[in-house]
PDB file of N, CA and C in Angstrom:
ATOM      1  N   UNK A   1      23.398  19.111 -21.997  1.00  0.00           N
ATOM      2  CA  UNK A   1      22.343  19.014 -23.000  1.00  0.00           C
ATOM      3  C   UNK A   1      21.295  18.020 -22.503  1.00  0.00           C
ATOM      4  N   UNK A   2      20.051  18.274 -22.644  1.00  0.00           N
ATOM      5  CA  UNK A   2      19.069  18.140 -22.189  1.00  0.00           C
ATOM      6  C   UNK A   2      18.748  16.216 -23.322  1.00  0.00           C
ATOM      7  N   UNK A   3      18.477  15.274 -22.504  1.00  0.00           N
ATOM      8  CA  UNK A   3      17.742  14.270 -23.562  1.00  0.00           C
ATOM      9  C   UNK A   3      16.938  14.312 -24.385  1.00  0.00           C
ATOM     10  N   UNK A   4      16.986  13.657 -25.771  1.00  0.00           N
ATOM     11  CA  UNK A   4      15.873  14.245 -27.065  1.00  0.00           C
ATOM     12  C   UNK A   4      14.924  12.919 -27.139  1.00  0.00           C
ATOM     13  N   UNK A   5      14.038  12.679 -27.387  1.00  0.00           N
ATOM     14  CA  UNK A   5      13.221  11.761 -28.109  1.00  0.00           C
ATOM     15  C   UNK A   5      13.777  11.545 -29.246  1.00  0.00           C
ATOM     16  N   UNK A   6      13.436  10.500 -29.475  1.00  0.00           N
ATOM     17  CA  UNK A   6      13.662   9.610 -30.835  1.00  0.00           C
ATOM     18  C   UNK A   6      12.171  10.143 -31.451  1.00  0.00           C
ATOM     19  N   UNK A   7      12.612   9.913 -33.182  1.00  0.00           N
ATOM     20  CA  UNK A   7      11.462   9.792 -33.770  1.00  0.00           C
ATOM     21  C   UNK A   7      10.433   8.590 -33.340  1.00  0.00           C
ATOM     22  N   UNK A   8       8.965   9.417 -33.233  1.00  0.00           N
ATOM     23  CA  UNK A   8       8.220   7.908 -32.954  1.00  0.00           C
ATOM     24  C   UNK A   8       7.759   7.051 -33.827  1.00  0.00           C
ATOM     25  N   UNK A   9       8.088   7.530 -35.010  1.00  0.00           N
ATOM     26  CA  UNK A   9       8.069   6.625 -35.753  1.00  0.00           C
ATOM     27  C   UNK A   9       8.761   5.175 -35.866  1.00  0.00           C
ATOM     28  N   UNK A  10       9.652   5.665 -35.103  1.00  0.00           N
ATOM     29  CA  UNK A  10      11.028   4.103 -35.232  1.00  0.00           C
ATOM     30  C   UNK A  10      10.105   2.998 -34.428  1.00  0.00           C
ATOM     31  N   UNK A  11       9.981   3.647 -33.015  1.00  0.00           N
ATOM     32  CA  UNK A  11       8.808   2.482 -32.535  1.00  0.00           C
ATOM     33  C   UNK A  11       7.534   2.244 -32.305  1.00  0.00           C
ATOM     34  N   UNK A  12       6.932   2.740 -34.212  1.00  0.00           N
ATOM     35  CA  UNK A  12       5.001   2.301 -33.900  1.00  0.00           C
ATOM     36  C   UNK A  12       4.650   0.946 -34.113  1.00  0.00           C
ATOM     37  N   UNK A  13       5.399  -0.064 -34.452  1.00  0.00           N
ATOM     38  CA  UNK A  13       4.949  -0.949 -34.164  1.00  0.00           C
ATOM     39  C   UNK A  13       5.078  -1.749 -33.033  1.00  0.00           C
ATOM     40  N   UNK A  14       6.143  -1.492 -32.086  1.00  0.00           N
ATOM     41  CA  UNK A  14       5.867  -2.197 -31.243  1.00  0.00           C
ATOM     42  C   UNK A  14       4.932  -1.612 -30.337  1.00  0.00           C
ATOM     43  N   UNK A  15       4.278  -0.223 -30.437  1.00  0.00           N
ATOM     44  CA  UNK A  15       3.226   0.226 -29.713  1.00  0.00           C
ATOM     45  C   UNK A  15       2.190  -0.327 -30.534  1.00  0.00           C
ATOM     46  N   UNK A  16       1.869  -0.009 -31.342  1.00  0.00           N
ATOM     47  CA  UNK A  16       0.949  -1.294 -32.203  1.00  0.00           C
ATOM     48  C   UNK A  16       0.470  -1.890 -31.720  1.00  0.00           C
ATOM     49  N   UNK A  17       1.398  -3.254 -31.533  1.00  0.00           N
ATOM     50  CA  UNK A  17       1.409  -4.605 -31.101  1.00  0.00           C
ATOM     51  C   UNK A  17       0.258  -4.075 -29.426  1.00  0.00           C
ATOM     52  N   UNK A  18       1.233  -3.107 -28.575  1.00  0.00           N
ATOM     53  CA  UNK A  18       0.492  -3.250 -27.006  1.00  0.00           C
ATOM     54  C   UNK A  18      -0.394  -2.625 -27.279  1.00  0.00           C
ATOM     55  N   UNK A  19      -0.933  -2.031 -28.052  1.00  0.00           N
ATOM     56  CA  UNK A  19      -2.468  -1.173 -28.561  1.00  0.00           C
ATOM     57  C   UNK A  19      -3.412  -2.122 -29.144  1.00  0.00           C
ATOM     58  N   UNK A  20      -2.755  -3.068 -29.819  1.00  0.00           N
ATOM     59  CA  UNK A  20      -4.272  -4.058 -30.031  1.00  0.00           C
ATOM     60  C   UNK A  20      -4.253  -5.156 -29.193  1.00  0.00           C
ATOM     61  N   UNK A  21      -3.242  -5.393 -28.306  1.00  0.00           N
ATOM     62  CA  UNK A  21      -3.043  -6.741 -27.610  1.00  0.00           C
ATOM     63  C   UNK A  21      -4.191  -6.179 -26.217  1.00  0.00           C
ATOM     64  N   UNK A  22      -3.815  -4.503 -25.740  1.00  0.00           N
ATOM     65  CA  UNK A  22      -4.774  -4.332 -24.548  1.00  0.00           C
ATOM     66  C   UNK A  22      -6.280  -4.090 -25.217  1.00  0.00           C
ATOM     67  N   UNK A  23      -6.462  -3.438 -26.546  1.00  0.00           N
ATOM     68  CA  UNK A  23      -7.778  -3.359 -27.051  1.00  0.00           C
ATOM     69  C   UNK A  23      -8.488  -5.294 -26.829  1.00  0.00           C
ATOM     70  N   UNK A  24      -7.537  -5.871 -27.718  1.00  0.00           N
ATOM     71  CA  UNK A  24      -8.263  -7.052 -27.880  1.00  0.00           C
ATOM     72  C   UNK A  24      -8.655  -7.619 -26.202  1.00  0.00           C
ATOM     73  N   UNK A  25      -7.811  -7.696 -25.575  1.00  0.00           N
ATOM     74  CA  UNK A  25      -8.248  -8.074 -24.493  1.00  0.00           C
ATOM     75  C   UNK A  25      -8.968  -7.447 -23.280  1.00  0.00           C
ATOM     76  N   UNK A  26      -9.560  -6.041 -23.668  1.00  0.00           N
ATOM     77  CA  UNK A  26     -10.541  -4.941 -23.128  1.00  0.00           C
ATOM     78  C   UNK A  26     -11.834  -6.226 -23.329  1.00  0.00           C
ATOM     79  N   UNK A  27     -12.714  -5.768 -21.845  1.00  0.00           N
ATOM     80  CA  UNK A  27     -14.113  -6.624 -22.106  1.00  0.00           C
ATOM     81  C   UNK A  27     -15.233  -5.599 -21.704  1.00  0.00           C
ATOM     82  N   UNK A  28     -14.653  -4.265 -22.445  1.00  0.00           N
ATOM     83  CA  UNK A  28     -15.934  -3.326 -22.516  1.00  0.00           C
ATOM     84  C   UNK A  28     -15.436  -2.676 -21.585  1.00  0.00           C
ATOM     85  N   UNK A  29     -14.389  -2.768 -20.209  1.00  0.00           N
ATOM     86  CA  UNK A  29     -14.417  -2.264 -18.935  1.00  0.00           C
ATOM     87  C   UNK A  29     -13.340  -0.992 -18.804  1.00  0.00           C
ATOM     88  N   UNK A  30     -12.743  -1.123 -20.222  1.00  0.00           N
ATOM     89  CA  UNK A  30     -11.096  -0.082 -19.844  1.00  0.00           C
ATOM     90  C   UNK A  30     -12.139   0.429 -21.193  1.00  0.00           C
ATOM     91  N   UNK A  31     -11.938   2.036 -21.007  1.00  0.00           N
ATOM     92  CA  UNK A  31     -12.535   2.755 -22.271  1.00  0.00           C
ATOM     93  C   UNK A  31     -10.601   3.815 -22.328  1.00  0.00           C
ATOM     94  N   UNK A  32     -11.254   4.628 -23.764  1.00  0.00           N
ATOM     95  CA  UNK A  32      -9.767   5.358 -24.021  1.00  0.00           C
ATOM     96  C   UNK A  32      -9.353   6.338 -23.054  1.00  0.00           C
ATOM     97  N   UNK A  33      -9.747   7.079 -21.899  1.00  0.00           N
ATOM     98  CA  UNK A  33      -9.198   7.521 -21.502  1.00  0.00           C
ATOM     99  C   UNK A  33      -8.426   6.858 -20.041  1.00  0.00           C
ATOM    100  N   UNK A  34      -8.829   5.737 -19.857  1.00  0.00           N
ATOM    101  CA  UNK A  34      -8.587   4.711 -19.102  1.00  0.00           C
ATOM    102  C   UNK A  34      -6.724   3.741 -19.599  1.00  0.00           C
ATOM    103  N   UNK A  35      -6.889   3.636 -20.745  1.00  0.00           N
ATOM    104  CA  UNK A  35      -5.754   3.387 -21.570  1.00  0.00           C
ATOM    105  C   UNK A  35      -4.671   4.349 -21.645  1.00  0.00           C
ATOM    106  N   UNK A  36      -5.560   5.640 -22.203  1.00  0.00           N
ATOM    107  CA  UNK A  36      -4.535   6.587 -22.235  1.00  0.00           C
ATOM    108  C   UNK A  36      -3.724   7.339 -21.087  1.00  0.00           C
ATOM    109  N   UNK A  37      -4.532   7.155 -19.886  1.00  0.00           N
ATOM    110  CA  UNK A  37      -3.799   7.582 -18.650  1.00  0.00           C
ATOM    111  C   UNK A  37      -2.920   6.667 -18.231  1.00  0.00           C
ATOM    112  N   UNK A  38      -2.940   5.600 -18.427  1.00  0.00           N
ATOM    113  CA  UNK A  38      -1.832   4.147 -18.151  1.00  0.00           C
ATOM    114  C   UNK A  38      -0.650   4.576 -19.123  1.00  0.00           C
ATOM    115  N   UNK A  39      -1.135   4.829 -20.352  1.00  0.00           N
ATOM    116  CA  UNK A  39       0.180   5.073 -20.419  1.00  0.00           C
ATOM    117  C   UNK A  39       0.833   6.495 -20.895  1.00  0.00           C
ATOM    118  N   UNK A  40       0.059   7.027 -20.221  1.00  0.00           N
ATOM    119  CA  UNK A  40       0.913   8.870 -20.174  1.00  0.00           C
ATOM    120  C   UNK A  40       1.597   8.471 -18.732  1.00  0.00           C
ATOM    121  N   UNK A  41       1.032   7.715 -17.754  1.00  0.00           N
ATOM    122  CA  UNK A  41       2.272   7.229 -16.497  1.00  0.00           C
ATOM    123  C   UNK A  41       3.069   6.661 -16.982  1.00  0.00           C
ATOM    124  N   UNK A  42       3.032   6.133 -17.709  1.00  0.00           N
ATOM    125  CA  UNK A  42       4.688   4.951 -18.124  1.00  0.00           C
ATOM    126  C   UNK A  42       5.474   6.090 -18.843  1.00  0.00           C
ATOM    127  N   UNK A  43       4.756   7.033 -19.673  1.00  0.00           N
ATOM    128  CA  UNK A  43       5.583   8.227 -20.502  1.00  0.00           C
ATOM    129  C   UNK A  43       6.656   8.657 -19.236  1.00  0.00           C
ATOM    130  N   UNK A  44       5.604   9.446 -18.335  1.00  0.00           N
ATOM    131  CA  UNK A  44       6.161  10.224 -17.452  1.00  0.00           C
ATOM    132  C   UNK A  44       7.353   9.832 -16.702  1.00  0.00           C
ATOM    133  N   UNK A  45       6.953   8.183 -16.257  1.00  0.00           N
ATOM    134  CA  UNK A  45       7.868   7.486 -15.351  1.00  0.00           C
ATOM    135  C   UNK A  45       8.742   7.045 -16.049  1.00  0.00           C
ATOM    136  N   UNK A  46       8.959   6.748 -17.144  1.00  0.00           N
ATOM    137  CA  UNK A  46      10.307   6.715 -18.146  1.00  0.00           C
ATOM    138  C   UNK A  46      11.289   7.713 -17.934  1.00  0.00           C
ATOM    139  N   UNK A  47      10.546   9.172 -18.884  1.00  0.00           N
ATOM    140  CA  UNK A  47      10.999  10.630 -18.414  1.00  0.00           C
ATOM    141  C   UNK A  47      12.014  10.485 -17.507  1.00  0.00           C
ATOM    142  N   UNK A  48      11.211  10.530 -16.042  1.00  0.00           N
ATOM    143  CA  UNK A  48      11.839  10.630 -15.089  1.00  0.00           C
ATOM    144  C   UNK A  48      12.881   9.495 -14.542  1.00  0.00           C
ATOM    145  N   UNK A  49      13.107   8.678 -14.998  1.00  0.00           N
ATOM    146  CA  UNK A  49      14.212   7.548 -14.600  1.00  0.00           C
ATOM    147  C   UNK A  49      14.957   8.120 -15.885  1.00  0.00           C
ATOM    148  N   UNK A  50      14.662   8.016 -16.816  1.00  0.00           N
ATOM    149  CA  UNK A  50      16.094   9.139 -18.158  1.00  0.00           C
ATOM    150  C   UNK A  50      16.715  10.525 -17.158  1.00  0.00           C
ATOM    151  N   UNK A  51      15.857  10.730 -16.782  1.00  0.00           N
ATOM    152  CA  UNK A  51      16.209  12.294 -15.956  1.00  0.00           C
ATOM    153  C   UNK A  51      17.027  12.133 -14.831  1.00  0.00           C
ATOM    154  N   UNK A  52      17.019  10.770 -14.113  1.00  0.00           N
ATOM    155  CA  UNK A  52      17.042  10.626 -12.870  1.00  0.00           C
ATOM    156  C   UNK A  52      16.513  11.583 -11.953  1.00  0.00           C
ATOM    157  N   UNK A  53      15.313  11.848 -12.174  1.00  0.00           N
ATOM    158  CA  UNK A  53      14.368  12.312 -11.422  1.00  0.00           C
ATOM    159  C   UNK A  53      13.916  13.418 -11.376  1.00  0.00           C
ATOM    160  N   UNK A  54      14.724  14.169 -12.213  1.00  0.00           N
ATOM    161  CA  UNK A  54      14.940  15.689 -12.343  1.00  0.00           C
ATOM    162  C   UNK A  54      13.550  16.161 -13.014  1.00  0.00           C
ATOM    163  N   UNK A  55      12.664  16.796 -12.286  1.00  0.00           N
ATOM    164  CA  UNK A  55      11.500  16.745 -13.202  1.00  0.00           C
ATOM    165  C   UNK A  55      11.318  17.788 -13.945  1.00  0.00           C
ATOM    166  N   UNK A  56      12.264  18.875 -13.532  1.00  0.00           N
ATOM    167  CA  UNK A  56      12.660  19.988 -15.065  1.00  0.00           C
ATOM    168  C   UNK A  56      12.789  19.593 -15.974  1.00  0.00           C
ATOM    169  N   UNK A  57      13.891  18.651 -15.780  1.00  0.00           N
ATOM    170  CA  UNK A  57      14.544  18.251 -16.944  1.00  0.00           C
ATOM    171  C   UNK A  57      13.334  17.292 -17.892  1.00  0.00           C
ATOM    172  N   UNK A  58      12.787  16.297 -16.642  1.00  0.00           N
ATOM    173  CA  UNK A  58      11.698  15.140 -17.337  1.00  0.00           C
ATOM    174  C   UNK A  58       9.830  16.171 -17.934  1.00  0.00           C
ATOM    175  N   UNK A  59       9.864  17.301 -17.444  1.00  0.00           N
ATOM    176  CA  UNK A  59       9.117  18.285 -18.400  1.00  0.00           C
ATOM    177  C   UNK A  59       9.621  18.667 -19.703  1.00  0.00           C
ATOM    178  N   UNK A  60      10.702  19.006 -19.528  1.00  0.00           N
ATOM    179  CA  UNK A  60      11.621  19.753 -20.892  1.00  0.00           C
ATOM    180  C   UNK A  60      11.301  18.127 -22.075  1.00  0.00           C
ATOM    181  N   UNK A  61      11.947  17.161 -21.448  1.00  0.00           N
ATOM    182  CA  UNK A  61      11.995  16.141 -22.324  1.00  0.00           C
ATOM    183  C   UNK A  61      10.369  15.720 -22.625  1.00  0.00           C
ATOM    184  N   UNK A  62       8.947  15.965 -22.249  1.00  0.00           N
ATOM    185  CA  UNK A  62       8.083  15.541 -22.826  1.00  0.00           C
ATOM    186  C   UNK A  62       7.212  16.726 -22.975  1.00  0.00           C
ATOM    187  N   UNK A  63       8.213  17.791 -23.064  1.00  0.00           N
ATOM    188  CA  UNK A  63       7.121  19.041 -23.577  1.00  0.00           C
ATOM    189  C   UNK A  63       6.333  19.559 -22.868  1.00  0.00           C
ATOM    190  N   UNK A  64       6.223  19.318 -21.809  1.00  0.00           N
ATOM    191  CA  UNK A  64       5.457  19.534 -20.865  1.00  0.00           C
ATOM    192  C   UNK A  64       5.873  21.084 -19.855  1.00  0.00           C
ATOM    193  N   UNK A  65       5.001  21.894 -19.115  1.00  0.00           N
ATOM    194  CA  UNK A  65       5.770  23.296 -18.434  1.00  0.00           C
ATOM    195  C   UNK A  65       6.158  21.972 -16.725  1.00  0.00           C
ATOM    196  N   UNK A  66       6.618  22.218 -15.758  1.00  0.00           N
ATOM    197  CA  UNK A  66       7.121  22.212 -14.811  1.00  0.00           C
ATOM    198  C   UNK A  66       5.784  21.448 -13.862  1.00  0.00           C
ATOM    199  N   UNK A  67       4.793  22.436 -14.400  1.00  0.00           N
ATOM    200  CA  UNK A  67       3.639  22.222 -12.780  1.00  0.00           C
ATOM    201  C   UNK A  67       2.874  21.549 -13.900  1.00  0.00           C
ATOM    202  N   UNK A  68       2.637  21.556 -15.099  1.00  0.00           N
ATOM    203  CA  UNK A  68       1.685  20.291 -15.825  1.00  0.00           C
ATOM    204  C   UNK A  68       2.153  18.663 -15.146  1.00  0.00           C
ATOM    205  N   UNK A  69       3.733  18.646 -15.523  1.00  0.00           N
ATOM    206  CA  UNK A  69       4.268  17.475 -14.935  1.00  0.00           C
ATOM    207  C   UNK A  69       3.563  17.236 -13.349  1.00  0.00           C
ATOM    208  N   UNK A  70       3.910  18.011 -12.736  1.00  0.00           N
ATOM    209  CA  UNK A  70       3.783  17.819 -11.198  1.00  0.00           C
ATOM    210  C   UNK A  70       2.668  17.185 -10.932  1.00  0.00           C
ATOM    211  N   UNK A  71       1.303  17.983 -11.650  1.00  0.00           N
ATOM    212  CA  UNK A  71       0.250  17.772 -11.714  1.00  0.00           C
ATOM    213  C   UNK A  71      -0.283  16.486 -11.925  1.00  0.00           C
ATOM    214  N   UNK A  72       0.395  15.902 -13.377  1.00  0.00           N
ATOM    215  CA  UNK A  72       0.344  14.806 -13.579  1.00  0.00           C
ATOM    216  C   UNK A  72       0.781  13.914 -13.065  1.00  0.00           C
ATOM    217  N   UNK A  73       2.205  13.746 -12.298  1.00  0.00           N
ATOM    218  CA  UNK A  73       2.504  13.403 -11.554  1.00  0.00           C
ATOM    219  C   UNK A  73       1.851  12.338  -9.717  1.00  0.00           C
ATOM    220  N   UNK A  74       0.854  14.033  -9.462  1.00  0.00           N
ATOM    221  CA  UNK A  74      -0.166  13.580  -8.763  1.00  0.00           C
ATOM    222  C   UNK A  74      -1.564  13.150  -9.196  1.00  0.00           C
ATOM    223  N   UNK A  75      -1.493  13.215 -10.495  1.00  0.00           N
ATOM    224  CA  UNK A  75      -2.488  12.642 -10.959  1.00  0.00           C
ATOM    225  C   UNK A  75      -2.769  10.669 -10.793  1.00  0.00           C
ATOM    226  N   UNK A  76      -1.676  10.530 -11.817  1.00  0.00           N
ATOM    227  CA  UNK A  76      -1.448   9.227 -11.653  1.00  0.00           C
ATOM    228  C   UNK A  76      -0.581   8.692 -10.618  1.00  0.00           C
ATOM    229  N   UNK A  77      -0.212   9.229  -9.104  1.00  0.00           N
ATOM    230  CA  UNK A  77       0.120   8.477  -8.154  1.00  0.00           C
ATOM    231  C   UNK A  77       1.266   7.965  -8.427  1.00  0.00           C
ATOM    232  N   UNK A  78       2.229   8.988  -9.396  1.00  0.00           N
ATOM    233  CA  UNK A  78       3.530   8.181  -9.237  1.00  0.00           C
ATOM    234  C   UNK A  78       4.350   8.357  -7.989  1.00  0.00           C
ATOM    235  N   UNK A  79       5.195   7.898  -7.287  1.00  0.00           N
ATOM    236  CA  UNK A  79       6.232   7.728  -6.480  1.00  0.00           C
ATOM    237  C   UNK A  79       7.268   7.741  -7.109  1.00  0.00           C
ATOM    238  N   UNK A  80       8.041   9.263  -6.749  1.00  0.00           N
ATOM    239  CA  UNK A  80       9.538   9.469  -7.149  1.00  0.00           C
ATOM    240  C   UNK A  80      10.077   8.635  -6.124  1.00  0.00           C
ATOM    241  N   UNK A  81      11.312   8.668  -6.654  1.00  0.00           N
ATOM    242  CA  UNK A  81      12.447   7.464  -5.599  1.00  0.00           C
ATOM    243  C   UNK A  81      12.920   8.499  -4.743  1.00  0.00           C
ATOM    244  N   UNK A  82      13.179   8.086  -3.050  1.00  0.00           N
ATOM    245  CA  UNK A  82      13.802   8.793  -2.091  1.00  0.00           C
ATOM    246  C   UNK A  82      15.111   9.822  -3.051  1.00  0.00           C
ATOM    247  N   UNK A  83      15.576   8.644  -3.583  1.00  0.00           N
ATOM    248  CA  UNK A  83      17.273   9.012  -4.118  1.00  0.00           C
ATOM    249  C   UNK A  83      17.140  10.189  -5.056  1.00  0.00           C
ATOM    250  N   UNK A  84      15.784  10.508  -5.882  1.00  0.00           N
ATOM    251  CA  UNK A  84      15.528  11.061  -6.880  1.00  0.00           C
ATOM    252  C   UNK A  84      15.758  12.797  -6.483  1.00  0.00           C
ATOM    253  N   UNK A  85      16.583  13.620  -7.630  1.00  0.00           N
ATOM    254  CA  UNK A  85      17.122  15.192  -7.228  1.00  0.00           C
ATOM    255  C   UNK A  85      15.258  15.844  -7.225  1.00  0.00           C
ATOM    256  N   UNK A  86      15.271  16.179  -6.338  1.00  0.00           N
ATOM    257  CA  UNK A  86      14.002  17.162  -6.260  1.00  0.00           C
ATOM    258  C   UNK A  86      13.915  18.824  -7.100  1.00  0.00           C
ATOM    259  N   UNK A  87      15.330  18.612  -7.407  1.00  0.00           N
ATOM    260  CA  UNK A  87      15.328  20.222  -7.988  1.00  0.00           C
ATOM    261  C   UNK A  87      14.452  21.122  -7.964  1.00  0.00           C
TER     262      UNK A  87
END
């Protein structure tokens, strides 16, 4: 069985908290899609360490098809781990 998300509700405040802590300390130079790509990488790279690397599996778990991941993947310059299943 494949890993589920939690409701996100359980943790909006501590996203909260890092949503006004990086707003407040923005000096005009990070706009929202600048924010939001920082952390659709931390999404992804979570994913994939839950998955251990499996990026079927780390698509399935954020809804995502197979080659969106990939894509994104090379989008934001992540580095899978040597050790990581390439499936």
């Amino acid at each position: 069985k494949s890993p589920r998300l939690r409701d996100p509700r359980s943790h909006e405040e501590p996203l909260r908290k890092c949503v006004r802590e990086e707003l407040s300390s923005a000096t005009g130079s990070k706009n929202f899609h600048e924010i939001t790509d920082r952390f659709a990488a931390i999404l992804i790279t979570e994913a994939l360490n839950i998955t251990n690397g499996n990026r079927s599996q780390a698509a399935k778990l954020l809804g995502l098809s197979r080659p969106t991941l990939l894509a994104k993947i090379e989008k934001y310059g992540i580095k899978l781990q040597t050790a990581a299943k390439t499936d």
